[in-house]
Structures are given as structure tokens and as C-alpha cells.
N, C-alpha and C. Protein backbone atom coordinates (compact mmCIF):
# COMPACT_ATOMS: atom_id res chain seq x y z
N UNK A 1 -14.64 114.21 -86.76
CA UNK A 1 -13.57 114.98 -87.35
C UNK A 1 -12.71 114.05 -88.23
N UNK A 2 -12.46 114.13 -89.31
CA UNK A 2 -11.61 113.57 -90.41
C UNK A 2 -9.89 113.77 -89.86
N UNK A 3 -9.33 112.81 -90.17
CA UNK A 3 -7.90 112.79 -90.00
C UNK A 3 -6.64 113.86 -90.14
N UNK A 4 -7.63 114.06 -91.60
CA UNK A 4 -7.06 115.13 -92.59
C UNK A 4 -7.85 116.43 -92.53
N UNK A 5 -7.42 117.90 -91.98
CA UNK A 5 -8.51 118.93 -92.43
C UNK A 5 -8.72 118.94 -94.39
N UNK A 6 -7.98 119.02 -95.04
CA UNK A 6 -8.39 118.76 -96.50
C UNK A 6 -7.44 117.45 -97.09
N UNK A 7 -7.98 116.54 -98.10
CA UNK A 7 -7.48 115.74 -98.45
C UNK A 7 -7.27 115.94 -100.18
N UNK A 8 -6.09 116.49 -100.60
CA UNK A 8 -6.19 117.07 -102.09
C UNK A 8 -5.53 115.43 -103.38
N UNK A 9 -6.59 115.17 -103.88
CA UNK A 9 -6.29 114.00 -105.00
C UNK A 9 -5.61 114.48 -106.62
N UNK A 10 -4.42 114.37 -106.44
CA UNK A 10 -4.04 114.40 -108.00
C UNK A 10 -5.03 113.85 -109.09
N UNK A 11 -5.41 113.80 -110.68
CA UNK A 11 -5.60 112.65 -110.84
C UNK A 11 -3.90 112.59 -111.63
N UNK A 12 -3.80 110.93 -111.91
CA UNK A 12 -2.00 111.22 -112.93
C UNK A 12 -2.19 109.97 -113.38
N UNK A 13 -3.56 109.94 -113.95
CA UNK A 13 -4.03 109.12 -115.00
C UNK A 13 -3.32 108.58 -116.22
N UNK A 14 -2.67 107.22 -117.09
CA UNK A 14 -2.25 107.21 -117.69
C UNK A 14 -2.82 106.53 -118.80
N UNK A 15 -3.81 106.94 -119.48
CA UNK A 15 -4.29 106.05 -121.04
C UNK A 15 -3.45 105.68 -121.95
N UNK A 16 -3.73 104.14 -122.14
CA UNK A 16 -3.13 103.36 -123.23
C UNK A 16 -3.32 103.91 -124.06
N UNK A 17 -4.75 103.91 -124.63
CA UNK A 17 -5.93 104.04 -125.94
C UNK A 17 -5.27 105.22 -126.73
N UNK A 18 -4.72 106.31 -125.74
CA UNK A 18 -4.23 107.11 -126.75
C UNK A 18 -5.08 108.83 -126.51
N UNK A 19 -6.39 108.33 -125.89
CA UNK A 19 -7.60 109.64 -125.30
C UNK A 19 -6.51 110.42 -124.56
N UNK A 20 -7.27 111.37 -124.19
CA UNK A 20 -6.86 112.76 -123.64
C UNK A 20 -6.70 111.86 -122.15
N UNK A 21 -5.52 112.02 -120.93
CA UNK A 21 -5.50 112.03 -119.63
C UNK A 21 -4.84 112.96 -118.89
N UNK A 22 -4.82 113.04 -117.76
CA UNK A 22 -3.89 113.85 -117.02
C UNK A 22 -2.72 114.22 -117.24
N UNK A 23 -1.64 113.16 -117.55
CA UNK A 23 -0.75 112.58 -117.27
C UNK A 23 0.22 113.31 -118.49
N UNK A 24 -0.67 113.66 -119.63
CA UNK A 24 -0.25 114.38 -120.85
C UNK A 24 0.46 115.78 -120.48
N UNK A 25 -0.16 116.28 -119.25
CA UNK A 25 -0.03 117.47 -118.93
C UNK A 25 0.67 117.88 -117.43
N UNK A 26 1.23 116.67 -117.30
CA UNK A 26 2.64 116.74 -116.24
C UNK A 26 1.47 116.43 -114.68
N UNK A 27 1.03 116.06 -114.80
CA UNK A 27 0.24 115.60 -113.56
C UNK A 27 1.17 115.46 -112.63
N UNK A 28 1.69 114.27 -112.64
CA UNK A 28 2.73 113.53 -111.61
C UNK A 28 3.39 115.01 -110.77
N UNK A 29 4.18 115.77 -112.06
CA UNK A 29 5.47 116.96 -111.79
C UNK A 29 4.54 117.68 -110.47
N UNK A 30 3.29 117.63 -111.03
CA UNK A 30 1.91 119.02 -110.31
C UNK A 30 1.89 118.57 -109.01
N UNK A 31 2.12 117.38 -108.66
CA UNK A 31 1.43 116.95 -107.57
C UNK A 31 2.75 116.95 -106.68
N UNK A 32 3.94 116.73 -106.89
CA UNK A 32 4.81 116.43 -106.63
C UNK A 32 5.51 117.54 -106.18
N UNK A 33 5.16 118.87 -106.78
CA UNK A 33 5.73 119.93 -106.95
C UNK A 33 4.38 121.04 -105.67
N UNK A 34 3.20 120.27 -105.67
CA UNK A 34 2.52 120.73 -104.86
C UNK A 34 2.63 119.97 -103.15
N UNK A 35 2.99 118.86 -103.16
CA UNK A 35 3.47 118.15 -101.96
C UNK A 35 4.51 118.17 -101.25
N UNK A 36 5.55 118.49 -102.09
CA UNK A 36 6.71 119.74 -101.45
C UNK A 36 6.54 121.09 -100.93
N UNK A 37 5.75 121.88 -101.98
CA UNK A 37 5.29 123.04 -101.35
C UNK A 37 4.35 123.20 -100.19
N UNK A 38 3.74 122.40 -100.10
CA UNK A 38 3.34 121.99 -98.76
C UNK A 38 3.50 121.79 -97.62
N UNK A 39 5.10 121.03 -98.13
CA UNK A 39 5.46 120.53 -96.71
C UNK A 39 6.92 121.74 -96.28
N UNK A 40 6.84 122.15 -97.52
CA UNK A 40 7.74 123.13 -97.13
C UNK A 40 7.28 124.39 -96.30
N UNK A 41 5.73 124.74 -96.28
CA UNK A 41 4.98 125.74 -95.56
C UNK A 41 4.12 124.78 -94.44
N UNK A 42 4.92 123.76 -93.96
CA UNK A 42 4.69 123.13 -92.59
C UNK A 42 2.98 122.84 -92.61
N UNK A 43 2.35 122.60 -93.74
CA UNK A 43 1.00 122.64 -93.65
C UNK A 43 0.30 121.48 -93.64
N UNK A 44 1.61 119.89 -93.70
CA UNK A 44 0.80 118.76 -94.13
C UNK A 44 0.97 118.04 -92.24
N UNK A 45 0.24 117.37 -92.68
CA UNK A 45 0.39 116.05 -92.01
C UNK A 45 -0.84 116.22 -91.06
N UNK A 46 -1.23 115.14 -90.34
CA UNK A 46 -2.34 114.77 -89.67
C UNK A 46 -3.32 116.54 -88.96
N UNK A 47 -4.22 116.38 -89.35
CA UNK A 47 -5.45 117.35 -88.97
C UNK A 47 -4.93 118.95 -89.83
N UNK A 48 -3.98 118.58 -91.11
CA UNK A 48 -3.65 119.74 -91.88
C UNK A 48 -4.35 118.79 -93.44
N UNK A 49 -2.89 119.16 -94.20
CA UNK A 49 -3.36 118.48 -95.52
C UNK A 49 -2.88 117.35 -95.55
N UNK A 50 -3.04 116.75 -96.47
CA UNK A 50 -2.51 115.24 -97.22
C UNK A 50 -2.56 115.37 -99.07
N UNK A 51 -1.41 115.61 -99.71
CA UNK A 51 -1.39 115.11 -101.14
C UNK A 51 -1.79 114.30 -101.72
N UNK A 52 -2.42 113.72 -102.25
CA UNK A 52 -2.08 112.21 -102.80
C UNK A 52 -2.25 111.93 -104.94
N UNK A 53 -1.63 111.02 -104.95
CA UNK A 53 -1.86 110.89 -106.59
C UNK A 53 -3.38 109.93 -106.23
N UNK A 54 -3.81 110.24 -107.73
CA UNK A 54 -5.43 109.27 -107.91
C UNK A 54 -5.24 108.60 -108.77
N UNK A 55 -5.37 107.59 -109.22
CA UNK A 55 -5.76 107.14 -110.63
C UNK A 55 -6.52 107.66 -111.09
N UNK A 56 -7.37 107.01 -112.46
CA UNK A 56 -8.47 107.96 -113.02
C UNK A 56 -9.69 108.84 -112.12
N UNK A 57 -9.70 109.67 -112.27
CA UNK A 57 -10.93 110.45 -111.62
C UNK A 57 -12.20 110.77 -112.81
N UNK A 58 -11.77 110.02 -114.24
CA UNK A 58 -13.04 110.37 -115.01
C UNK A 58 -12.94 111.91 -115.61
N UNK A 59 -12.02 112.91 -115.37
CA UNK A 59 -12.86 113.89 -115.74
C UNK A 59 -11.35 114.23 -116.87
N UNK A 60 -10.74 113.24 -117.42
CA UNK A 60 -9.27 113.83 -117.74
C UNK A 60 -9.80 114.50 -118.97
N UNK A 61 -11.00 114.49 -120.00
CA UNK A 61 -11.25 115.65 -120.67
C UNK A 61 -11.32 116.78 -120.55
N UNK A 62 -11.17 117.45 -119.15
CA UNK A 62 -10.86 118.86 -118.71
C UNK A 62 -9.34 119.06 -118.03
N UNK A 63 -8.52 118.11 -118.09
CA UNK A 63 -7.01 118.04 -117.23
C UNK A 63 -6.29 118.95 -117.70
N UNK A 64 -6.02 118.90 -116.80
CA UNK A 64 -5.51 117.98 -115.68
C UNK A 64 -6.15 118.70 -114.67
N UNK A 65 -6.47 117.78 -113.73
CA UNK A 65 -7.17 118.29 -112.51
C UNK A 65 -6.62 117.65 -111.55
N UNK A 66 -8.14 118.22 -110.33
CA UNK A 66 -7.41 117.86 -108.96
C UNK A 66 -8.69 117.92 -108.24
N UNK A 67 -8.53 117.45 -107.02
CA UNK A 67 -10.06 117.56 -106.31
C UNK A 67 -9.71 117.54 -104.72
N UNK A 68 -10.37 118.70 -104.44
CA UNK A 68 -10.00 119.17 -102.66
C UNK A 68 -11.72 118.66 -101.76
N UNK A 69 -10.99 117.40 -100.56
CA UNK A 69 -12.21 117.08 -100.13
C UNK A 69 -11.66 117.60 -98.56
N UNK A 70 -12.50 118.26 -97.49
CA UNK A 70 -14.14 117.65 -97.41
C UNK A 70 -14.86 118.49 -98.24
N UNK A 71 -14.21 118.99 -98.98
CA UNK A 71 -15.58 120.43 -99.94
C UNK A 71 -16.13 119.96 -101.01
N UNK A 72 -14.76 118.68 -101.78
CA UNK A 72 -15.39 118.06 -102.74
C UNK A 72 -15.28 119.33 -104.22
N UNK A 73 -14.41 120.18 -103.75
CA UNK A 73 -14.29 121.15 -105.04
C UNK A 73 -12.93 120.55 -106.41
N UNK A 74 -13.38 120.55 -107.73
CA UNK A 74 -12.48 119.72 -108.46
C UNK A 74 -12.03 121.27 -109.08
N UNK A 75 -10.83 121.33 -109.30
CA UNK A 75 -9.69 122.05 -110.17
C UNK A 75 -9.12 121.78 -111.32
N UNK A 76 -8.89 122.59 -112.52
CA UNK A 76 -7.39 122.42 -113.16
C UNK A 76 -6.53 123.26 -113.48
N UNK A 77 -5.77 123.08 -113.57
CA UNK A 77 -4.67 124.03 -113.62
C UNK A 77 -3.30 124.06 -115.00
N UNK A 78 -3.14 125.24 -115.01
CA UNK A 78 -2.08 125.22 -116.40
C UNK A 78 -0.48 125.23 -115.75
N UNK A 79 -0.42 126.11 -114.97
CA UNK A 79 1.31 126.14 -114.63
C UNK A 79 1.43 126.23 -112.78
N UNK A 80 2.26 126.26 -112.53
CA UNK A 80 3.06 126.65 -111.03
C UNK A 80 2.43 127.44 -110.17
N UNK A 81 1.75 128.91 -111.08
CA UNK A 81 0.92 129.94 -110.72
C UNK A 81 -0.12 129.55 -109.85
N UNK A 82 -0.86 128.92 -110.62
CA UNK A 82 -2.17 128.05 -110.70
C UNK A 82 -2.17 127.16 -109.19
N UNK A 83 -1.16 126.54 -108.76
CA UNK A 83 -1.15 125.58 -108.12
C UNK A 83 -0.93 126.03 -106.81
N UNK A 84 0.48 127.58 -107.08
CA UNK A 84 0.58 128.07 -105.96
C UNK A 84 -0.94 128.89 -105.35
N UNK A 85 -1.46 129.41 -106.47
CA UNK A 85 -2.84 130.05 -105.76
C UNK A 85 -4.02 129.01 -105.30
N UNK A 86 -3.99 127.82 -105.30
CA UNK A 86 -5.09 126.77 -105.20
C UNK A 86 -3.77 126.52 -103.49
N UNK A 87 -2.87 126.43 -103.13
CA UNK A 87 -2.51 126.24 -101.90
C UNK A 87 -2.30 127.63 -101.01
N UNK A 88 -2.36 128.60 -101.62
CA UNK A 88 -2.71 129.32 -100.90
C UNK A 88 -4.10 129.82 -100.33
N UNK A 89 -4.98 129.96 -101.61
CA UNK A 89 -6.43 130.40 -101.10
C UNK A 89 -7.55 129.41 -100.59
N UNK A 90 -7.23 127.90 -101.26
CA UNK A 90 -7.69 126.94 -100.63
C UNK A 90 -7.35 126.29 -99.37
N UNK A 91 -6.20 126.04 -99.46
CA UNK A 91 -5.80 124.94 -98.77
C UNK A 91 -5.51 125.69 -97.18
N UNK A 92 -4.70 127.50 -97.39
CA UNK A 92 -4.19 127.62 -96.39
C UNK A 92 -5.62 128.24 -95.91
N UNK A 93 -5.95 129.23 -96.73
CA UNK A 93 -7.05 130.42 -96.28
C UNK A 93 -8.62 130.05 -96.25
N UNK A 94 -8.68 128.85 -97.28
CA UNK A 94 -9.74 128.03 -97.04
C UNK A 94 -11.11 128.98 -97.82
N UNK A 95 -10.27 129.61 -99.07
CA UNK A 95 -11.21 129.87 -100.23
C UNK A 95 -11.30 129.24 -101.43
N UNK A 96 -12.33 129.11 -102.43
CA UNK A 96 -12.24 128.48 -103.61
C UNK A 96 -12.11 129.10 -104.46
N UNK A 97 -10.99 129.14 -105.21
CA UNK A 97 -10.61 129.77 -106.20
C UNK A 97 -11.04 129.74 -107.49
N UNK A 98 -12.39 130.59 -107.69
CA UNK A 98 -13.67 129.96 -108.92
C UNK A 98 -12.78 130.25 -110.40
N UNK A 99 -11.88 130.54 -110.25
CA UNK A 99 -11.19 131.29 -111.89
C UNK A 99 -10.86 129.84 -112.27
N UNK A 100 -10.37 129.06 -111.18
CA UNK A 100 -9.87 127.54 -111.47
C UNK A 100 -10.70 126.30 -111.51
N UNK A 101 -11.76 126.24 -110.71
CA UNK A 101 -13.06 125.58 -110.59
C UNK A 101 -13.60 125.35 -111.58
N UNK A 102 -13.75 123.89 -111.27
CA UNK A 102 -14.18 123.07 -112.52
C UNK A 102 -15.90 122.73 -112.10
N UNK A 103 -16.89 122.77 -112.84
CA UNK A 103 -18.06 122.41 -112.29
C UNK A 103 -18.68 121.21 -112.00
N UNK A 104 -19.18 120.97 -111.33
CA UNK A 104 -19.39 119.13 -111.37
C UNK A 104 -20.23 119.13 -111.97
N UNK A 105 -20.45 117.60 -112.89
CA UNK A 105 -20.84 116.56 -113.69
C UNK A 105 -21.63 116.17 -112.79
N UNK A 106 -22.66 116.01 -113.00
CA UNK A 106 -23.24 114.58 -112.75
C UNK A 106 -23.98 113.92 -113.89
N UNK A 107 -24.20 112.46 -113.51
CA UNK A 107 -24.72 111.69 -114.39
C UNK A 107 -26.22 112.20 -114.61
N UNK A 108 -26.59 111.60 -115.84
CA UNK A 108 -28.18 112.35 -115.81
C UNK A 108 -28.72 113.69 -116.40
């Protein structure tokens, strides 16, 4: 059994170069604003959730995102809406919310 029932990774990526990252699109605010809401619906801490910021996750050409493990499902999201329905249907009810679902990449 994992520590955490889900472990949700910001990314709040910040590129020098000038490319597209997270971070363009209020990452930090998202995560911050989702880790409160969290803890405000008593849902974090050991064998619930855990927030956390990521550094790069690679995928900031679709950002801003996010990625819910043990499912391993990656997200992005545009506003508040978005974030509140990814903690409600994911996190509390433990559905994936495909309107937001991002598809995985793989190499190859």
C-alpha cells in the first residue's frame, strides 16, 4: 500500500529559452489553489492525497498540466472549474475526467 492513496504532481515549470511552459499559465496559482482546496475538504494527508509542485514533466506543450498517480492519468486545465472537477471526480470519487485527459506520449 502506498503512503499516499493518490499523489497529484503540478508541473510549474519555468523556461529560460523563452518555449512554451507551465508556468506561463499560472501553474504555481493551480496548484496552490488546488492544495488548499484540498485541505479544506479534509482530503489530504497520509493514505488520502498529497499535492505537490514538479519541475519539468516534458509535456509543457500541452500546459499546463498535472498528473494523478497510482493511475498515472496526466491533465490540463484552463480555469478553477477545471480543477474543481479533477478534485472532485478524481481525487474524491475516483473517476477520470476524459473531457480533461491528456493522452500519453510515448517515445517511439
Amino acid at each position: 500500500m502506498s503512503y499516499y492513496d493518490r499523489h497529484v504532481f503540478f508541473c510549474t515549470n519555468q523556461r529560460e529559452d523563452g518555449r512554451q511552459c507551465c508556468s506561463q499559465y499560472g501553474a504555481q496559482a493551480a496548484r496552490d489553489y488546488v492544495k488548499q482546496r484540498c485541505k479544506a475538504l479534509g482530503i489530504t494527508g497520509p493514505g488520502k492525497v498529497r499535492i505537490n509542485s514538479a519541475g519539468c514533466l516534458d509535456r509543457c506543450e500541452l500546459g499546463p498540466v498535472l498528473v494523478v498517480y497510482p493511475e498515472g492519468v496526466w491533465y490540463t486545465y484552463v480555469d478553477r472549474d477545471d480543477l474543481d472537477e479533477i478534485v472532485q471526480r478524481h481525487l474524491i470519487e475516483g473517476e477520470i475526467v476524459e473531457r480533461l485527459r491528456l493522452e500519453p506520449h510515448l517515445p517511439g
